[in-house]
Protein backbone atom coordinates (compact mmCIF):
# COMPACT_ATOMS: atom_id res chain seq x y z
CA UNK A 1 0.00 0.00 0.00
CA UNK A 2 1.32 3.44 -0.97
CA UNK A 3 1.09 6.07 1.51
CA UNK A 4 -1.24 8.77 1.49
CA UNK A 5 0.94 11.97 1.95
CA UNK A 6 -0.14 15.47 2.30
CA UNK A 7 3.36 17.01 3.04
CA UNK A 8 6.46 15.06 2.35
CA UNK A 9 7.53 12.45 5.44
CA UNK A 10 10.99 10.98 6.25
CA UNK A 11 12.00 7.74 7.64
CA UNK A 12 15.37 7.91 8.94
CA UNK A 13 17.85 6.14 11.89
CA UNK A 14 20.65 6.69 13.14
CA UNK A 15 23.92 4.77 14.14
CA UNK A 16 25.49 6.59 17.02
CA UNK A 17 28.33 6.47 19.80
CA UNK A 18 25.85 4.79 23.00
CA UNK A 19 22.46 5.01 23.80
CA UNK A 20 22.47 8.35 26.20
CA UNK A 21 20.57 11.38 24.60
CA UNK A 22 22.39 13.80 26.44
CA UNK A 23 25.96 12.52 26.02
CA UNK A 24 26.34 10.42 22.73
CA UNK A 25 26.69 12.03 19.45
CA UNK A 26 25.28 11.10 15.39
CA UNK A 27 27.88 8.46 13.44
CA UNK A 28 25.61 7.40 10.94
CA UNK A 29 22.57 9.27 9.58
CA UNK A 30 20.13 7.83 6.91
CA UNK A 31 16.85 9.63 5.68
CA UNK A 32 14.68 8.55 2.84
CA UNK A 33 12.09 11.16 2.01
CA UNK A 34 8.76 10.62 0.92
CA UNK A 35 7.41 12.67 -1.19
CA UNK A 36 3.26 12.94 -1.64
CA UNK A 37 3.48 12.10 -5.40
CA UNK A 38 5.22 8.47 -4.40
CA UNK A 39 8.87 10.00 -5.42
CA UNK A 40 11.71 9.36 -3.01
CA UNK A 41 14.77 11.10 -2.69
CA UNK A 42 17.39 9.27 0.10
CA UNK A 43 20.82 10.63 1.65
CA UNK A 44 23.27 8.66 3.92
CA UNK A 45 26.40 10.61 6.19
CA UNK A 46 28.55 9.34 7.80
CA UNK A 47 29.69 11.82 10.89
CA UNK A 48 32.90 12.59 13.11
CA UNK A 49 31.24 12.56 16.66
CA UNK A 50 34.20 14.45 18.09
CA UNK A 51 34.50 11.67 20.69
CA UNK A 52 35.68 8.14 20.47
CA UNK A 53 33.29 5.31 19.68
CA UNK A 54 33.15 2.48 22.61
CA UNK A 55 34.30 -0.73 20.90
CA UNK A 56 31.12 -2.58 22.32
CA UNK A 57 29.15 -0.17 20.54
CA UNK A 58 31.14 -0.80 17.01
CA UNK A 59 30.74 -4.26 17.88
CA UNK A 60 26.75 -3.71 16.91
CA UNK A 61 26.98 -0.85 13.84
CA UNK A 62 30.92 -1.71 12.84
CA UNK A 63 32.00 1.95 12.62
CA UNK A 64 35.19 2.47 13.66
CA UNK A 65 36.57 5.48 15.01
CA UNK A 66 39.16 5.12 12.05
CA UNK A 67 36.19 4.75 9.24
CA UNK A 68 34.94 8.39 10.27
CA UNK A 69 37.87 9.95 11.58
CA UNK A 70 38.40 12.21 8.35
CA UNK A 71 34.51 13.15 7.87
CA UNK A 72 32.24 16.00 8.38
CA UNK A 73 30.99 16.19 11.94
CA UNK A 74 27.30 17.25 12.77
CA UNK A 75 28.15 20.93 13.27
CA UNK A 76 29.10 20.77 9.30
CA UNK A 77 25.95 18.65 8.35
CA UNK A 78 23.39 20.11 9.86
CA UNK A 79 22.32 22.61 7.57
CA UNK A 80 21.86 19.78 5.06
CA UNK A 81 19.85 17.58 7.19
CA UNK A 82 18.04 20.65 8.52
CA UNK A 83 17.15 21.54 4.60
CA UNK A 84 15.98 18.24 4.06
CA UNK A 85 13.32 17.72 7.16
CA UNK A 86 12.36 20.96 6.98
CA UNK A 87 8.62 21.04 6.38
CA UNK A 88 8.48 17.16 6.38
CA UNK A 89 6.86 14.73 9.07
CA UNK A 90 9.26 12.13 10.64
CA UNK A 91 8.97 8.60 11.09
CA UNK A 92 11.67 5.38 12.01
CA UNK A 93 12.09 2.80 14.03
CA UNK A 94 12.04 3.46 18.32
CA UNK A 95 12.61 7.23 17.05
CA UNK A 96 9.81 8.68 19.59
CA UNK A 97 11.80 7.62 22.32
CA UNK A 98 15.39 7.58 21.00
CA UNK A 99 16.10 8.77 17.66
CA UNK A 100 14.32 11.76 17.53
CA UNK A 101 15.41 12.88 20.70
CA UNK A 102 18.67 12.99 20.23
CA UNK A 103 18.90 14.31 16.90
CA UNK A 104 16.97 17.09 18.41
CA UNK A 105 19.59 17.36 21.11
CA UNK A 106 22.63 17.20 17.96
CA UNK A 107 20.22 20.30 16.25
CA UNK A 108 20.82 22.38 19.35
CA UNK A 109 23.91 21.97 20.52
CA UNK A 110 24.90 23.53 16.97
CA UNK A 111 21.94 26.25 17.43
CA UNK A 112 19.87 24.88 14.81
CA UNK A 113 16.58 25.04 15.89
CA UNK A 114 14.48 22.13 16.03
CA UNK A 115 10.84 21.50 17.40
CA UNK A 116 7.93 19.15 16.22
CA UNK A 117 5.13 21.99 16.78
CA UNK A 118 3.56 21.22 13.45
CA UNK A 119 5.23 18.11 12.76
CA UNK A 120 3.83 14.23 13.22
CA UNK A 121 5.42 11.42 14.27
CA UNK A 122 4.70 7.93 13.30
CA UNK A 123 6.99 5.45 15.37
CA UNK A 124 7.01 2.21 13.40
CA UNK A 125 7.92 0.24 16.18
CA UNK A 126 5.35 1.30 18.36
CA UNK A 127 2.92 -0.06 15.96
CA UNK A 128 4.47 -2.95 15.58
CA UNK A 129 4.59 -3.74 19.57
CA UNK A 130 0.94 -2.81 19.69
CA UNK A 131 0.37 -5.36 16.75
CA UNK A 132 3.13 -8.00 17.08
CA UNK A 133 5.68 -7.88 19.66
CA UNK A 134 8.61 -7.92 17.38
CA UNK A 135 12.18 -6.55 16.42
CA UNK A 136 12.85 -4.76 13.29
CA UNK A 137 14.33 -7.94 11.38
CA UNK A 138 11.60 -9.78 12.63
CA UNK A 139 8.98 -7.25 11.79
CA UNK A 140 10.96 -7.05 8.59
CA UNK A 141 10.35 -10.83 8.10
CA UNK A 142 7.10 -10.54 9.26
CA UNK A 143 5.58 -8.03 7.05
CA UNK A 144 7.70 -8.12 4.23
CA UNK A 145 8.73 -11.62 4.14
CA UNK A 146 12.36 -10.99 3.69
CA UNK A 147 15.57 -11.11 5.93
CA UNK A 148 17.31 -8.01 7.15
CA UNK A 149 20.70 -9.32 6.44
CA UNK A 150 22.53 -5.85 6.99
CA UNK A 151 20.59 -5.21 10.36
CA UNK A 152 22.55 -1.97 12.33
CA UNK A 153 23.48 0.08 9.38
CA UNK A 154 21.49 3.09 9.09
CA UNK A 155 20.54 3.11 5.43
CA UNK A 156 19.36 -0.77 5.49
CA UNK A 157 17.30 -0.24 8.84
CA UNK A 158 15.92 3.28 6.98
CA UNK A 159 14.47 1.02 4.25
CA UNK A 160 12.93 -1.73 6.22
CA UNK A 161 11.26 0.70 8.36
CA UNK A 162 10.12 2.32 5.25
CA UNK A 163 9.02 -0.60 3.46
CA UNK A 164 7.47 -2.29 7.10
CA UNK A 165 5.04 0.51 7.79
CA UNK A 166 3.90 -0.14 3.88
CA UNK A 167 3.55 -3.45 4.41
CA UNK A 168 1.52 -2.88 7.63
CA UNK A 169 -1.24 -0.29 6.54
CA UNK A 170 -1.98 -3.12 3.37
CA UNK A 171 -2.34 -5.84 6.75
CA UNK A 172 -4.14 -3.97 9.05
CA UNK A 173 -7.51 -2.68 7.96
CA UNK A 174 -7.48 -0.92 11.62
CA UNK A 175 -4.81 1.30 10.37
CA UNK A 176 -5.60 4.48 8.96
CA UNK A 177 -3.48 5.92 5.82
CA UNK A 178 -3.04 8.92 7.57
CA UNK A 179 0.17 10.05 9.18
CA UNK A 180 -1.54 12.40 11.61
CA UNK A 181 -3.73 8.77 12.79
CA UNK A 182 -0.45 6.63 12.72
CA UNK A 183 1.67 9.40 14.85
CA UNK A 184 -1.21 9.53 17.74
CA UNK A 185 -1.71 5.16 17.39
CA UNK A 186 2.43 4.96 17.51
CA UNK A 187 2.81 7.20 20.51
CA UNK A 188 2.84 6.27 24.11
CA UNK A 189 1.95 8.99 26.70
CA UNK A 190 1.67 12.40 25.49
CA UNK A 191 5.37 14.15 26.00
CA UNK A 192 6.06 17.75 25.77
CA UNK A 193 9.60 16.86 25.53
CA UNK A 194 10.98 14.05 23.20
CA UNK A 195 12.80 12.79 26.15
CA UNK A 196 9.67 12.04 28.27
CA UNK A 197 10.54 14.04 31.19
CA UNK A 198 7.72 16.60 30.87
CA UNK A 199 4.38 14.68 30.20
CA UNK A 200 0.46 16.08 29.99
CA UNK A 201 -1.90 14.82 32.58
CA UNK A 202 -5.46 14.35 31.35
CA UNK A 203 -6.26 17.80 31.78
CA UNK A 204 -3.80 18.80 29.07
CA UNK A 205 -1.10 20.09 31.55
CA UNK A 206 2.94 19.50 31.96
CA UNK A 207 3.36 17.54 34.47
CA UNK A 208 6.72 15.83 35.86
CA UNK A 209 7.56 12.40 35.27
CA UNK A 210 10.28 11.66 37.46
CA UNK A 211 11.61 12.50 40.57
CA UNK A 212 9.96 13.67 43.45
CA UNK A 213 7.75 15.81 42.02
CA UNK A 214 6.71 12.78 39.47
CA UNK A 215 2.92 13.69 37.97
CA UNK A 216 2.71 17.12 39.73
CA UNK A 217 1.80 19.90 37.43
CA UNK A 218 4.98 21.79 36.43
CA UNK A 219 4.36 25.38 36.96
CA UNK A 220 3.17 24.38 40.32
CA UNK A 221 6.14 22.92 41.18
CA UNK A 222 8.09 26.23 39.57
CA UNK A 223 5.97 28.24 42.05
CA UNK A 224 5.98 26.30 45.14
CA UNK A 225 9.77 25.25 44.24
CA UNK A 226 11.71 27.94 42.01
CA UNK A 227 15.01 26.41 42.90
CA UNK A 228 13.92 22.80 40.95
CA UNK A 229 13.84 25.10 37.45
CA UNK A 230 17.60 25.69 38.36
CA UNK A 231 19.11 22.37 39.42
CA UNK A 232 17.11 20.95 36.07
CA UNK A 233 18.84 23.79 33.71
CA UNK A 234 22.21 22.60 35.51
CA UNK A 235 21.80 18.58 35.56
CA UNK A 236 22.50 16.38 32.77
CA UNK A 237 19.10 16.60 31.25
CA UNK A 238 18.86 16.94 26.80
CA UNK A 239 18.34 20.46 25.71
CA UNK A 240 15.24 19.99 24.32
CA UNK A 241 13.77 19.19 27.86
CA UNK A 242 15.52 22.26 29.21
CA UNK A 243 13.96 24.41 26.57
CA UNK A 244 10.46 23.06 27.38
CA UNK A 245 11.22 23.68 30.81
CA UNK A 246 12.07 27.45 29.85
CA UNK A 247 8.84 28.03 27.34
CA UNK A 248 6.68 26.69 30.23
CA UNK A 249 8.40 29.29 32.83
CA UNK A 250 8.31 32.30 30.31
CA UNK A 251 4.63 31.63 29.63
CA UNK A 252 3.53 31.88 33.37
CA UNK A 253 5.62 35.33 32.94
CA UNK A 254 4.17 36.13 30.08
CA UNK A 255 0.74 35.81 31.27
């Protein structure tokens, strides 16, 4: 089943150094774009993280810190891979909860803004734990019938997520062609961060997820607590969640 499109989407993973938003950095980037018309246009980097890659973690993608040693890093790409999601909704596989996160958190630390105020998000994996309790090369198997024999590079995993979520709309009547319908059935609690630190209670408000003030309303705690918006700004929490954190105190300001 094609997709029905009404702005262009793009699937895209990433291969990086570790699996902490905050700290690790981008080695790999893949994005295939989709446009409404069915035409695809699809760019691989590889990226210099500025910081040496774990060997456990090469042990799963196989970059070496000597394979990117001599290429771009992020700072240099990200006007390209800015250009190229720009205006587009986003999609992969466990990108609500890790991908997208941290590329937001790469966008930033270069001061290129990034936000997902009028973008959707379909998380392909999401679906696929709702329908199936699977990985991606079994959800590649699965759906598409074929083997995933070059599982943990970017631009293979890009495809099968791609060509997964196809294959999943034609077996699922349940499944609306609608990327607005697959973003809200592929996401897990409503965030206001990508991160998942700053949630919305059922009255539509922030609330904290963690800590002691877990599923208190945020400006409440900013009010009753001023001191918490400082020790959050200063811990090792992503960007993106500290620039929530700031819109939400501004606004109260603001009011």
């Amino acid at each position: 089943m094609d997709l029905k499109l009404t702005r262009p989407i793009c699937f895209f993973d990433l291969e990086t150094t570790g699996i902490n938003i905050s700290k690790d950095r981008i080695v790999e980037i893949s994005i295939l774009k989709v446009f409404p018309n069915g035409n695809k246009e699809s760019k691989t980097w590889l990226v210099n993280p500025e910081m040496p890659i774990p060997a456990e973690t090469t042990a799963v993608h196989g970059i070496t810190n000597e394979k990117i040693a001599n290429e771009p890093t992020f700072k240099q790409l990200a006007d390209q891979i800015h250009k190229m999601i720009k205006g587009c909704d986003l999609a992969g596989f466990n990108s609500n909860k890790f991908d997208i996160p941290l590329l937001a958190e790469e966008m930033l630390r270069v001061n290129v803004d990034f936000d997902m105020d009028s973008t959707v998000a379909v998380d392909i994996q999401n679906i696929f734990h709702k329908m199936e309790q699977r990985t991606l090369v079994a959800a590649y198997k699965f759906y598409c019938d074929k083997d995933l024999t070059n599982a943990h590079s970017a631009e293979a995993d890009t495809l099968a997520t791609y060509e997964v979520l196809c294959s999943q709309l034609d077996k699922y009547p349940d499944l609306e062609n609608d990327m607005k319908f697959l973003a809200e059935f592929s996401s897990r609690r409503k965030t206001a961060d990508f991160a998942g630190f700053i949630a919305y209670n059922e009255e539509g408000k922030e609330v904290f997820t963690f800590g002691k003030h877990k599923n208190r309303v945020v400006e409440e705690v900013l009010d009753s607590e001023p001191g918490y918006f400082g020790w959050i700004q200063n811990a090792d929490f992503p960007l993106y969640t500290k620039k929530v954190l700031t819109a939400i105190r501004l606004r109260k300001f603001n009011a």
